[in-house]
N, C-alpha and C. Protein backbone atom coordinates (compact mmCIF):
# COMPACT_ATOMS: atom_id res chain seq x y z
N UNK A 1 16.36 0.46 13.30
CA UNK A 1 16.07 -0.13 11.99
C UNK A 1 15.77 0.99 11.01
N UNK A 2 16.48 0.49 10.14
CA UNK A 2 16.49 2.02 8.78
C UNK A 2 14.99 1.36 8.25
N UNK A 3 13.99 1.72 8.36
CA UNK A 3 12.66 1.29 8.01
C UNK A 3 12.30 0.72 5.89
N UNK A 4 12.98 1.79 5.30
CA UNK A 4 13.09 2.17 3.84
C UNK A 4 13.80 1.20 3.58
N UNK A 5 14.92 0.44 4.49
CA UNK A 5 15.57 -0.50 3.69
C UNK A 5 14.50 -2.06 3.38
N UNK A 6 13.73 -1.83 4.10
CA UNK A 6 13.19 -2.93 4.41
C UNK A 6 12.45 -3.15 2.55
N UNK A 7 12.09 -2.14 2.18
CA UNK A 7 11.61 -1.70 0.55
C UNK A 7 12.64 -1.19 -0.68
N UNK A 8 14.14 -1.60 -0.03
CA UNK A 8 14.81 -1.51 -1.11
C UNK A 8 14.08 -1.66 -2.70
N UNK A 9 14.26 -3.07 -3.13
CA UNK A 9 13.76 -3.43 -4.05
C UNK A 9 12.50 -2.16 -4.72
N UNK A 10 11.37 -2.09 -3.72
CA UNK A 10 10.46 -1.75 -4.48
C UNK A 10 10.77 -0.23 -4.26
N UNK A 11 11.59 0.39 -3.27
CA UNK A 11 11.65 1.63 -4.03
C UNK A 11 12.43 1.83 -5.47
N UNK A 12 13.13 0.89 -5.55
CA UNK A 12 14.15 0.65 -6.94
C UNK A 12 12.84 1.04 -7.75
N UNK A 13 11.73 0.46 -7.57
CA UNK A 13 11.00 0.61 -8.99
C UNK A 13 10.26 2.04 -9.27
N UNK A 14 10.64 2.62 -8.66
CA UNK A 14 10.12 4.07 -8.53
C UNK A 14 11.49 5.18 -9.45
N UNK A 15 10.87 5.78 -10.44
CA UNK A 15 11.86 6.86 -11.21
C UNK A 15 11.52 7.99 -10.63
N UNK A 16 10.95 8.45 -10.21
CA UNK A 16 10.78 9.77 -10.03
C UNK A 16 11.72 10.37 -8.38
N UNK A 17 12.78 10.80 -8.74
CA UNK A 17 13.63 11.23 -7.16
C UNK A 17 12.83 11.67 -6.28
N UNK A 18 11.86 12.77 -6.27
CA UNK A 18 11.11 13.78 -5.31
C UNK A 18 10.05 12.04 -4.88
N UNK A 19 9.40 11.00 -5.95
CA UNK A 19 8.32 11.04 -5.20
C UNK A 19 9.34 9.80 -4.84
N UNK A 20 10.33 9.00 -4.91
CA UNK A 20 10.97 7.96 -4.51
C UNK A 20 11.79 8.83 -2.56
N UNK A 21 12.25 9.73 -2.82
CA UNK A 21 12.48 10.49 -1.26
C UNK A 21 11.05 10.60 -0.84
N UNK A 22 10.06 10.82 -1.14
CA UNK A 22 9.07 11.25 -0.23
C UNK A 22 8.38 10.18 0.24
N UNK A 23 8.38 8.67 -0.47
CA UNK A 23 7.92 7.24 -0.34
C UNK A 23 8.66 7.06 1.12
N UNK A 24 10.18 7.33 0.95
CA UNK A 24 11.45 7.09 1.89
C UNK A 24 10.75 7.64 3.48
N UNK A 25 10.50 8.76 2.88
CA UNK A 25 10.17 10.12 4.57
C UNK A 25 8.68 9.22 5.07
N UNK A 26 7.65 8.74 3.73
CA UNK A 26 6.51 8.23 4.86
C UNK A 26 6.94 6.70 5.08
N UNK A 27 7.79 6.22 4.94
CA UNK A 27 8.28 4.55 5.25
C UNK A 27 8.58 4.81 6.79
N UNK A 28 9.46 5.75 6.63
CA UNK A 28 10.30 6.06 7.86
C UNK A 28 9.41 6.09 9.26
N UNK A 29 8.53 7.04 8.71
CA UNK A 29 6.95 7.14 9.74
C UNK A 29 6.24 6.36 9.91
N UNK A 30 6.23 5.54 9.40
CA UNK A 30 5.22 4.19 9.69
C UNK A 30 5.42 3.86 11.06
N UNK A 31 4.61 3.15 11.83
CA UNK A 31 4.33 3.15 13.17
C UNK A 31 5.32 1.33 13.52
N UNK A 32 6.20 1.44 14.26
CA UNK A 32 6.82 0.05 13.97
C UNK A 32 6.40 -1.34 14.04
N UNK A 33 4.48 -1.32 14.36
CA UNK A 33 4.30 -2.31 13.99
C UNK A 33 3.88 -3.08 12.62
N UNK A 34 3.73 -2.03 11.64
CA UNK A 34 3.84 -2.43 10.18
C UNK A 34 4.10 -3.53 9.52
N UNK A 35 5.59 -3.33 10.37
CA UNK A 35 6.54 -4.86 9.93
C UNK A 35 6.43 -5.88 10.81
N UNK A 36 5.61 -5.90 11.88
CA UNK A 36 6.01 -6.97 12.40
C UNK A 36 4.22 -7.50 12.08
N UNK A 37 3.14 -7.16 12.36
CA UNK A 37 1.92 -7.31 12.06
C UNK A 37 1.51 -8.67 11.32
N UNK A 38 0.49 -9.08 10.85
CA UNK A 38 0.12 -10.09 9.63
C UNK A 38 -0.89 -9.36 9.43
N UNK A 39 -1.24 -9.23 7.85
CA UNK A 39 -1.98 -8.57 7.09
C UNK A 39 -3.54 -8.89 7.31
N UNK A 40 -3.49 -10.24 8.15
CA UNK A 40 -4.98 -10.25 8.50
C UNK A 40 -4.92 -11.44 9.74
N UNK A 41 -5.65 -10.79 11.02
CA UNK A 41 -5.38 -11.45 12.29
C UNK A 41 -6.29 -13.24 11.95
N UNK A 42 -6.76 -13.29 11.46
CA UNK A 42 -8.03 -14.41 11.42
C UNK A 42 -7.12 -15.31 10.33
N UNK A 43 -6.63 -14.84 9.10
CA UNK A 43 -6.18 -15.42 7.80
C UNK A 43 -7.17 -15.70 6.93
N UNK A 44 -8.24 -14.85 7.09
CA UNK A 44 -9.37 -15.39 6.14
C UNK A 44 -9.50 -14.44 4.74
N UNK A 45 -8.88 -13.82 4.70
CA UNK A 45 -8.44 -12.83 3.90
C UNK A 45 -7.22 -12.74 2.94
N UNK A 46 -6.79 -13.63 3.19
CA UNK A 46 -4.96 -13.24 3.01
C UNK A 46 -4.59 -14.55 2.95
N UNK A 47 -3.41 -14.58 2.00
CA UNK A 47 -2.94 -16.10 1.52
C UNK A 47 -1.86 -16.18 2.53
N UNK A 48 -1.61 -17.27 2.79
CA UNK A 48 -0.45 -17.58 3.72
C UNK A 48 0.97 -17.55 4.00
N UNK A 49 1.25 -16.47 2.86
CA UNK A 49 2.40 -15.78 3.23
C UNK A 49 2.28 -14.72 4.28
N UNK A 50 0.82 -14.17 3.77
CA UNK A 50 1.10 -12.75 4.49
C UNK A 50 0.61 -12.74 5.97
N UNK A 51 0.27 -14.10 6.74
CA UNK A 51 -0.09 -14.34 7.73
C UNK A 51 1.46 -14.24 8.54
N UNK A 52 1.12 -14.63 9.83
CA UNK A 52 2.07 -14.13 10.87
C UNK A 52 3.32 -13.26 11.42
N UNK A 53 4.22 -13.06 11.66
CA UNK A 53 5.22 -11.85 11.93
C UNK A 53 5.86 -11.26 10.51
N UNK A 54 5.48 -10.26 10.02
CA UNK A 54 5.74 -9.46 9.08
C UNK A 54 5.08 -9.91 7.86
N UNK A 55 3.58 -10.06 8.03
CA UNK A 55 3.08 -10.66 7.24
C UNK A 55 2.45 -9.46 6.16
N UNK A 56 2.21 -8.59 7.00
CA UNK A 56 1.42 -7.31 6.39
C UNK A 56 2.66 -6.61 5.52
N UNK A 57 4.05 -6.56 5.86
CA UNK A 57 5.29 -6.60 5.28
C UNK A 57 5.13 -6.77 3.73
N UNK A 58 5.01 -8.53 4.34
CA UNK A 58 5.12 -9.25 2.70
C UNK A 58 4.11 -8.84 1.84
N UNK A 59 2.79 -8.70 1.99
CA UNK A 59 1.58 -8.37 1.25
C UNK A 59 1.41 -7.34 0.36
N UNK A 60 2.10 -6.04 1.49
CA UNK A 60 2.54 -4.78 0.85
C UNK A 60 3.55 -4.91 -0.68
N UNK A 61 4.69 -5.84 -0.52
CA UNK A 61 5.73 -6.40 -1.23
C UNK A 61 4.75 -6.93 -2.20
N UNK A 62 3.80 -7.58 -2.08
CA UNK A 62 3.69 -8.55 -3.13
C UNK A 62 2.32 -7.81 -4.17
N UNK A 63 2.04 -6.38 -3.72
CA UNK A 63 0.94 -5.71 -4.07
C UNK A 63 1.93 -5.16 -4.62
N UNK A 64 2.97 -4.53 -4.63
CA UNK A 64 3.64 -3.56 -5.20
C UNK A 64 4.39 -4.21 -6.59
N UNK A 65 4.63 -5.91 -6.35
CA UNK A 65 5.63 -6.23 -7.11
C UNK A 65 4.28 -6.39 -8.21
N UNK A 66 2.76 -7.24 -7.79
CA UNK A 66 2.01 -7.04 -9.02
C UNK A 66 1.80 -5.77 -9.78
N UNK A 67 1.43 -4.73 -8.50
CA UNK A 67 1.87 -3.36 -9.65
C UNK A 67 3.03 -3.24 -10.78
N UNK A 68 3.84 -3.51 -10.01
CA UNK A 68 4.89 -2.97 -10.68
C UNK A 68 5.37 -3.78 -12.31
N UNK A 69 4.84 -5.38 -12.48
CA UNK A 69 4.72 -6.29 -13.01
C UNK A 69 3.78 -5.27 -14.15
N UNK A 70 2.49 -5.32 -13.31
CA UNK A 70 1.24 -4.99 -14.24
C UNK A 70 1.66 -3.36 -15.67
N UNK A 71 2.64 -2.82 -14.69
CA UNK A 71 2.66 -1.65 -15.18
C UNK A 71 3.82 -1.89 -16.32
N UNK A 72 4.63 -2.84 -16.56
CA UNK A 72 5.57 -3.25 -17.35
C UNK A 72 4.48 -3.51 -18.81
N UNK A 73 3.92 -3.81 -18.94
CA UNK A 73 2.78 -4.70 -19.72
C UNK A 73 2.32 -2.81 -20.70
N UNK A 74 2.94 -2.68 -21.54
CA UNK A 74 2.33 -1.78 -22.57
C UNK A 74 0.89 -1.40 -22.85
N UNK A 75 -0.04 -2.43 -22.46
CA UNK A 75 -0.85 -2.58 -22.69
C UNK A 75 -2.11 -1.84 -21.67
N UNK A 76 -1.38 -1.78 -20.34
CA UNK A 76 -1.85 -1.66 -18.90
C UNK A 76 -0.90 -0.15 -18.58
N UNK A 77 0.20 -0.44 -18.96
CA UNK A 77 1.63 0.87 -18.22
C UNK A 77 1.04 1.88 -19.73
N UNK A 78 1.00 1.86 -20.37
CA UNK A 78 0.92 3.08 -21.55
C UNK A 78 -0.52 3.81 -20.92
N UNK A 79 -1.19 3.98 -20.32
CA UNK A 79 -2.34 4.32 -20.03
C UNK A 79 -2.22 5.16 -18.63
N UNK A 80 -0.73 5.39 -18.06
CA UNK A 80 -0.66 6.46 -17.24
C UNK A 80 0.86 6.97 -17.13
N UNK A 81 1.38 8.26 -17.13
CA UNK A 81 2.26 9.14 -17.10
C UNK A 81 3.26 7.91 -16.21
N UNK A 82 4.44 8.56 -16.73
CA UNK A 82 5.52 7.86 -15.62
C UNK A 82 5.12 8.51 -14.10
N UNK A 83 5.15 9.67 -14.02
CA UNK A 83 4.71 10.13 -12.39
C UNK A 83 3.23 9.45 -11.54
N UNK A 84 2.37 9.42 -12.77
CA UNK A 84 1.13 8.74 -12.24
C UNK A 84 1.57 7.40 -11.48
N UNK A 85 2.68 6.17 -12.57
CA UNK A 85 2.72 5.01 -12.10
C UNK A 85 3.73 5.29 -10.91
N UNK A 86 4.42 5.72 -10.80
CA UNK A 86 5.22 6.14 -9.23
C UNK A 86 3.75 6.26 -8.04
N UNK A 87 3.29 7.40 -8.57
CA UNK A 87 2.71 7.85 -7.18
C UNK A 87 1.86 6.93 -6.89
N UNK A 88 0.93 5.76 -8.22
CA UNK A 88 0.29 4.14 -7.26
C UNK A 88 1.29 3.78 -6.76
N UNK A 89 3.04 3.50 -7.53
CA UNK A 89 3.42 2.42 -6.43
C UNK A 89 3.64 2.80 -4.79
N UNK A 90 3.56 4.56 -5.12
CA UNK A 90 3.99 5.09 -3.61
C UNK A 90 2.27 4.62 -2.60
N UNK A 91 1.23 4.88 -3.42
CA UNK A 91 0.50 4.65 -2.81
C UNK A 91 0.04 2.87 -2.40
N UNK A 92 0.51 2.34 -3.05
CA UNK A 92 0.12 0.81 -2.77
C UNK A 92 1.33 0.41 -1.79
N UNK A 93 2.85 0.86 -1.38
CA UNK A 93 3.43 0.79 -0.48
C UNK A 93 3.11 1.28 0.52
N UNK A 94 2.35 2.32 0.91
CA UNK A 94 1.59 2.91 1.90
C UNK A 94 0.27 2.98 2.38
N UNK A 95 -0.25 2.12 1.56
CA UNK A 95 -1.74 1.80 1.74
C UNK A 95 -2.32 0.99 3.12
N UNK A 96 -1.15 0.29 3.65
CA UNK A 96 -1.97 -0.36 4.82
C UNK A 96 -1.01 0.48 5.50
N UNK A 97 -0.48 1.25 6.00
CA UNK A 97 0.63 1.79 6.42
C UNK A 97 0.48 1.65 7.97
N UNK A 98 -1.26 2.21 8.45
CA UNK A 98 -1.65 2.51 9.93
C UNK A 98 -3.15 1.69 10.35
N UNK A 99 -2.78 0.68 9.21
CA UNK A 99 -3.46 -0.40 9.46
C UNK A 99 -4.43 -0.65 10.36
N UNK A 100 -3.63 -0.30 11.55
CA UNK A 100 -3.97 -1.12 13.63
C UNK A 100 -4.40 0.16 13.92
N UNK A 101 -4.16 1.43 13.11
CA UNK A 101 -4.65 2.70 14.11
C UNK A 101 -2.71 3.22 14.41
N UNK A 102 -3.47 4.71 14.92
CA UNK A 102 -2.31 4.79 15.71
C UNK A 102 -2.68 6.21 16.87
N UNK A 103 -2.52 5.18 17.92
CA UNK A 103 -1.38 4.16 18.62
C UNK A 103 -2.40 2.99 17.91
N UNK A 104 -1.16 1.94 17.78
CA UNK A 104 -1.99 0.45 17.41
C UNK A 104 -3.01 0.12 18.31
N UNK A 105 -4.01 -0.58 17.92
CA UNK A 105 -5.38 -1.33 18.45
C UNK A 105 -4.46 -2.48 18.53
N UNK A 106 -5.50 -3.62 18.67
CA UNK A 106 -5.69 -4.96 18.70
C UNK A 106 -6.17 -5.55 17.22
N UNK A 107 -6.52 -4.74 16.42
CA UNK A 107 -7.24 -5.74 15.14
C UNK A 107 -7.21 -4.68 14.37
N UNK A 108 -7.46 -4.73 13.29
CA UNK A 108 -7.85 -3.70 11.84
C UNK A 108 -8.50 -2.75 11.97
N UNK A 109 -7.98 -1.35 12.09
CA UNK A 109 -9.22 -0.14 11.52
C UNK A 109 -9.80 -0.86 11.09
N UNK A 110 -11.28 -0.09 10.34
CA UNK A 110 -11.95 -0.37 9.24
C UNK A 110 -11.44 0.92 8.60
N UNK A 111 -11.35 1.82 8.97
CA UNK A 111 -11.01 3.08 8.68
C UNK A 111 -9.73 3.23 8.26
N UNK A 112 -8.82 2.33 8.11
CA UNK A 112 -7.51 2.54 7.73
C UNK A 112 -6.75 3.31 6.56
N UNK A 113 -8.15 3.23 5.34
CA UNK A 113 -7.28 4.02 4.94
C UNK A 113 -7.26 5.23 4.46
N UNK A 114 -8.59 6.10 5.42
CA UNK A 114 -8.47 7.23 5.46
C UNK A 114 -7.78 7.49 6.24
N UNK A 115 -7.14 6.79 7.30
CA UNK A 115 -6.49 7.06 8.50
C UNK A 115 -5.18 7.43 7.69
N UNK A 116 -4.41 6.15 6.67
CA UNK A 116 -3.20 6.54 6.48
C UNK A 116 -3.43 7.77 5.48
N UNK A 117 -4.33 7.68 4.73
CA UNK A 117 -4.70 9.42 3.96
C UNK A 117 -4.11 10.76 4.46
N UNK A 118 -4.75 10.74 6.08
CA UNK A 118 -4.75 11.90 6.73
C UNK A 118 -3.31 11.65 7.96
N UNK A 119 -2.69 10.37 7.79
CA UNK A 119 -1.05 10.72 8.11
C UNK A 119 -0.57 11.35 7.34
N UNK A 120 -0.79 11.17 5.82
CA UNK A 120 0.22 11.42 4.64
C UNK A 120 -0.29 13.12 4.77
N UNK A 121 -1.32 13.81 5.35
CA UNK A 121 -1.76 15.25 4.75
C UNK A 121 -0.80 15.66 6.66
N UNK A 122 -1.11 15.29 7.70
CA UNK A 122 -0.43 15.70 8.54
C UNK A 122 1.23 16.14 8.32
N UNK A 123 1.72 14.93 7.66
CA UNK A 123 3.28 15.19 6.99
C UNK A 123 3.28 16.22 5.70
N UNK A 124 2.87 16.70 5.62
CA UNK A 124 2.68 17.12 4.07
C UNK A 124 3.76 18.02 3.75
N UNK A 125 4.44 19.09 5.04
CA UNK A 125 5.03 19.85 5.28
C UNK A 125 6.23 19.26 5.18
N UNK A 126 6.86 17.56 5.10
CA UNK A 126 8.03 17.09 4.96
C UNK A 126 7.90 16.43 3.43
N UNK A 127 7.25 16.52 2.93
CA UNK A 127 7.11 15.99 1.39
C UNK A 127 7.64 17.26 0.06
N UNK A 128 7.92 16.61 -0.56
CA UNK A 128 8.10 17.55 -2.08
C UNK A 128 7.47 17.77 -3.01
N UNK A 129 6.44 16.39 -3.51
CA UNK A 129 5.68 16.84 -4.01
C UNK A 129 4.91 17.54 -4.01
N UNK A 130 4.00 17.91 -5.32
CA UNK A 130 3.19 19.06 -5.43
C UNK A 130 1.67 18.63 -4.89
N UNK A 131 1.17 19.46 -4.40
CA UNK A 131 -0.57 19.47 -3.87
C UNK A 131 -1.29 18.57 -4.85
N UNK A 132 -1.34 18.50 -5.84
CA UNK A 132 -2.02 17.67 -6.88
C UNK A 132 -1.17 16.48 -6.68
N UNK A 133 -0.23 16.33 -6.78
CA UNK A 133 0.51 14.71 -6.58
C UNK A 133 -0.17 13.98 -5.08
N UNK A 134 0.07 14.89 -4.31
CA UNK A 134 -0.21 14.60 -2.66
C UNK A 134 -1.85 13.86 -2.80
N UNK A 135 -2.47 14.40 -3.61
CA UNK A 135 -3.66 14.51 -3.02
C UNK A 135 -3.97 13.13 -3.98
N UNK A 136 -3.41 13.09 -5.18
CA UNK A 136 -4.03 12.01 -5.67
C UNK A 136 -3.12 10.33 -5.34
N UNK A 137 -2.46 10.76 -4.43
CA UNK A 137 -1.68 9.40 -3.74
C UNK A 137 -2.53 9.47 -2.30
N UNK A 138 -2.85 10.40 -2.32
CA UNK A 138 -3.88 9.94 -0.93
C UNK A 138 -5.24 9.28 -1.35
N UNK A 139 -5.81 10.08 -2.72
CA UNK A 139 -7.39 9.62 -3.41
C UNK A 139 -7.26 8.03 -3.63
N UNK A 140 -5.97 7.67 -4.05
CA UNK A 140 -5.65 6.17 -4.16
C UNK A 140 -5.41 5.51 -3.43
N UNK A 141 -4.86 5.78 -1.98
CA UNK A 141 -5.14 4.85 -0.80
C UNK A 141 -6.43 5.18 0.06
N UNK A 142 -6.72 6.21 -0.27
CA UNK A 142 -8.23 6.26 0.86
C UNK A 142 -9.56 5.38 0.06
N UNK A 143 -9.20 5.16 -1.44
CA UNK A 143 -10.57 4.11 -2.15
C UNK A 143 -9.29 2.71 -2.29
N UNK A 144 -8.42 2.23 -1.65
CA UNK A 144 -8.10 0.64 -2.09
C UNK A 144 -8.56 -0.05 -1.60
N UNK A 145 -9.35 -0.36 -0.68
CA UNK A 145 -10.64 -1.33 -0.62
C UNK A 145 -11.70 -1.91 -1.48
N UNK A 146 -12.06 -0.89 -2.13
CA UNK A 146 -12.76 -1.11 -3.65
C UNK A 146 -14.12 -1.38 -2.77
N UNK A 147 -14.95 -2.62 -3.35
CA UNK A 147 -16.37 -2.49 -2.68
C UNK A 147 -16.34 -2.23 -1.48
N UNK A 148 -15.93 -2.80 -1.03
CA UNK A 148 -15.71 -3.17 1.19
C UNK A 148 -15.79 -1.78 1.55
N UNK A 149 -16.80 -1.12 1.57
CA UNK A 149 -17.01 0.68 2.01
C UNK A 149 -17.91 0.60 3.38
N UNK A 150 -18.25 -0.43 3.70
CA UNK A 150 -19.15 -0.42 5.21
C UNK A 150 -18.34 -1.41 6.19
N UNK A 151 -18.51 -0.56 7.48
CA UNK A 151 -17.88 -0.97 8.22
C UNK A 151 -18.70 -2.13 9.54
N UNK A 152 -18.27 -2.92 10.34
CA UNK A 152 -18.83 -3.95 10.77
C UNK A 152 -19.98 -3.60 11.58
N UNK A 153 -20.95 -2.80 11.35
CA UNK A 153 -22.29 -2.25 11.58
C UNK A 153 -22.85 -1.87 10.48
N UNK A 154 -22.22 -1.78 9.23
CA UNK A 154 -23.08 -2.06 8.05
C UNK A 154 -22.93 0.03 7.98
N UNK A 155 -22.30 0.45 8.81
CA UNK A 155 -22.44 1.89 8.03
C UNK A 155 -21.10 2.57 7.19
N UNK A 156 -21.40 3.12 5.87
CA UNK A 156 -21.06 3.37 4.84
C UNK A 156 -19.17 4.24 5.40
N UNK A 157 -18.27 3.96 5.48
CA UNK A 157 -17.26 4.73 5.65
C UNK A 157 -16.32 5.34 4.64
N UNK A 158 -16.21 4.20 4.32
CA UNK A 158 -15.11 4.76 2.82
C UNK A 158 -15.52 5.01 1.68
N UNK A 159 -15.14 5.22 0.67
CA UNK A 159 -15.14 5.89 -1.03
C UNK A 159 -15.01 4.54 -1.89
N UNK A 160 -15.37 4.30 -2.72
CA UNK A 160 -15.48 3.41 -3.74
C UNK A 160 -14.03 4.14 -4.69
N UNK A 161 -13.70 3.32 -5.37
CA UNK A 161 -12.82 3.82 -6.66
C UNK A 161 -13.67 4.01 -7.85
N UNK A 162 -13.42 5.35 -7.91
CA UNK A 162 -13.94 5.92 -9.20
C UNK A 162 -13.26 5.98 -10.38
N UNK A 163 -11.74 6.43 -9.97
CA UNK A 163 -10.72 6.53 -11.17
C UNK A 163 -10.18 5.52 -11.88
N UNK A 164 -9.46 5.32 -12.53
CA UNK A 164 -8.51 4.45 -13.08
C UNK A 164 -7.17 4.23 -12.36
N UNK A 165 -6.84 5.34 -11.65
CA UNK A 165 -5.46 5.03 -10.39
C UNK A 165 -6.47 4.77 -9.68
N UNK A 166 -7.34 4.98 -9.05
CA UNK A 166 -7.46 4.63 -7.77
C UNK A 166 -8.16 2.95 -8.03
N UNK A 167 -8.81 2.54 -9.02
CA UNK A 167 -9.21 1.16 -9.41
C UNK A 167 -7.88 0.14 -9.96
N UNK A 168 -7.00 0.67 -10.35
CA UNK A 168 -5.57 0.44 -10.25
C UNK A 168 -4.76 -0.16 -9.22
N UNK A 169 -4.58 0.74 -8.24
CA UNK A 169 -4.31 0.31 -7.04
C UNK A 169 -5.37 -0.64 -6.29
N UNK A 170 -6.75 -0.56 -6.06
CA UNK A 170 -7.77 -1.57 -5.83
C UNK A 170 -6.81 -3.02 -6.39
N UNK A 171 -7.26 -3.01 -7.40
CA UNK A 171 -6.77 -4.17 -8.23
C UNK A 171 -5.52 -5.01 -7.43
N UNK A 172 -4.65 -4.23 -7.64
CA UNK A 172 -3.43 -5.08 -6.75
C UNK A 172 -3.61 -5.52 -5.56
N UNK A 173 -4.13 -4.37 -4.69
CA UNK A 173 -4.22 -5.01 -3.31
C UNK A 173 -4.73 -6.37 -3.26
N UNK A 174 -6.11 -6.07 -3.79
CA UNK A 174 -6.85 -7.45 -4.06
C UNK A 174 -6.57 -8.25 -4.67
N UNK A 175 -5.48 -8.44 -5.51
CA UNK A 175 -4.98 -9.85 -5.75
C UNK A 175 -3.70 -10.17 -5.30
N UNK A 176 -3.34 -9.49 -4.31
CA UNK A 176 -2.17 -9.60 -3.25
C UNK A 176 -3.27 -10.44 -2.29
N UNK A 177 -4.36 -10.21 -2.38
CA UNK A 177 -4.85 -10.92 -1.34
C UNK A 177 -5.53 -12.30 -1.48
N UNK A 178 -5.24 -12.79 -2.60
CA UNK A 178 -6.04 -13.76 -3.04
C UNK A 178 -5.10 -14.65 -2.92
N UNK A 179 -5.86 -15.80 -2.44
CA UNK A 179 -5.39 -17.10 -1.80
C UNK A 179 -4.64 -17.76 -3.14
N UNK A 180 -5.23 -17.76 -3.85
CA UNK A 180 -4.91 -18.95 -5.21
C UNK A 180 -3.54 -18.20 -5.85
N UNK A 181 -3.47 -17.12 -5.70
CA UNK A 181 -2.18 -16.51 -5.92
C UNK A 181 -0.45 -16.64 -5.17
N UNK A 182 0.08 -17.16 -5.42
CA UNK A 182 1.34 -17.39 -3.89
C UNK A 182 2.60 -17.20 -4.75
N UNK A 183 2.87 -16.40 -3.61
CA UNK A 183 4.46 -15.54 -4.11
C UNK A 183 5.26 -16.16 -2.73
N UNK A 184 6.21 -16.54 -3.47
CA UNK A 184 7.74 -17.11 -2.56
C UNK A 184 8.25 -16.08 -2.24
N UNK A 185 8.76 -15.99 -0.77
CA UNK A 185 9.48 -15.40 -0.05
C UNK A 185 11.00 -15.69 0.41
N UNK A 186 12.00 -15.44 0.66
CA UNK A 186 13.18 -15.51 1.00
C UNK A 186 12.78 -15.38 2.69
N UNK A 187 14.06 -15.65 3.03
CA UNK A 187 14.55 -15.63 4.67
C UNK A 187 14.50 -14.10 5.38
N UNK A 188 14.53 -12.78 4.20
CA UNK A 188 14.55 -11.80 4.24
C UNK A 188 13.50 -10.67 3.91
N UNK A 189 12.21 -11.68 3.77
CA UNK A 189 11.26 -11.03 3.06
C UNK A 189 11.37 -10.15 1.90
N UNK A 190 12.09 -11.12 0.83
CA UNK A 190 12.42 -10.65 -0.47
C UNK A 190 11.81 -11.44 -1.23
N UNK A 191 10.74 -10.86 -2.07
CA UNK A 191 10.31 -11.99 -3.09
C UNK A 191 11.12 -12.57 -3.73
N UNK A 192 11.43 -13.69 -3.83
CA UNK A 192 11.76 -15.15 -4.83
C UNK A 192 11.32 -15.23 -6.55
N UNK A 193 12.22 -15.14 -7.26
CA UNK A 193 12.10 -15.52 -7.95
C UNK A 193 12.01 -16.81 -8.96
């Protein structure tokens, strides 16, 4: 399975060649249960698309397409560089990336997304972008959790979003995840229009 095809569409929405190939190289790496996964084992989290076989798939899809929506909007998109809005959408396509761990667990890091952070710095040596790009597509998936910074013992793990990309990307995830929100899917896990 060519992994990247699976994100046609949303790499379409990416201008920048270097960071649209380098989206391509960490798709490719993703661990192959990505696609088959649901974005949340319980469903208490997650609206009911993104529940069962390639559910975490769709979620990713439907975080990227609100980005990508949100960033159309003059109002919201004039407030960061064309490279800035690439490197959220690279980072909100890669944000749950290692989700399960890797090798996969049974249930959710809590840690996930420093985990996929420190995939993206392990590869770093197959990427093009520059050290400052790298680092702030990692600063934006290691805070997309937003409050949720303690882990199920109540001790402090992750980073809050401080920035405007990294509260940016927050934003989407979290209303990719909201129930009252529902995006149609195709047979192909292609959003519906």
């Amino acid at each position: 399975m060519n992994k990247a095809d699976q994100f046609k569409t949303e790499l379409g929405y990416i201008k920048n060649e270097i960071v649209e190939e380098d989206c391509r190289t960490m798709i490719e790496l993703l661990p192959d249960y990505f696609f088959e996964v649901a974005a949340s084992s319980t469903g208490k989290y997650h609206p009911s698309y993104s529940l069962g076989k390639g559910g975490l798939l769709r979620h990713t899809k439907a975080a990227v397409r609100i980005a990508y929506e949100l960033l159309q909007d003059s109002s919201i998109g004039n407030k960061y560089t064309d490279i800035e809005k690439d490197i959220m959408l690279m980072g909100i396509l890669l944000h749950d990336g290692v989700k399960h761990g890797i090798p996969k667990e049974e249930y959710t890091r809590f840690d996930h997304p420093i985990l996929m952070a420190n995939y993206i710095m392990e590869h770093k040596g197959d990427l093009l972008m520059s050290d400052d790009e790298i680092e702030l597509l990692c600063s934006v998936i290691k805070t997309h959790m937003g409050p949720w910074i303690t882990d199920y013992s109540g001790k402090e793990v992750l980073e809050v979003p401080k920035t405007k990309y990294q509260n940016f990307v927050h934003m989407c995830d979290y209303l990719a995840s909201r129930k009252f929100l529902l995006v149609s899917f195709d047979d192909n896990n292609e959003i519906s229009n």
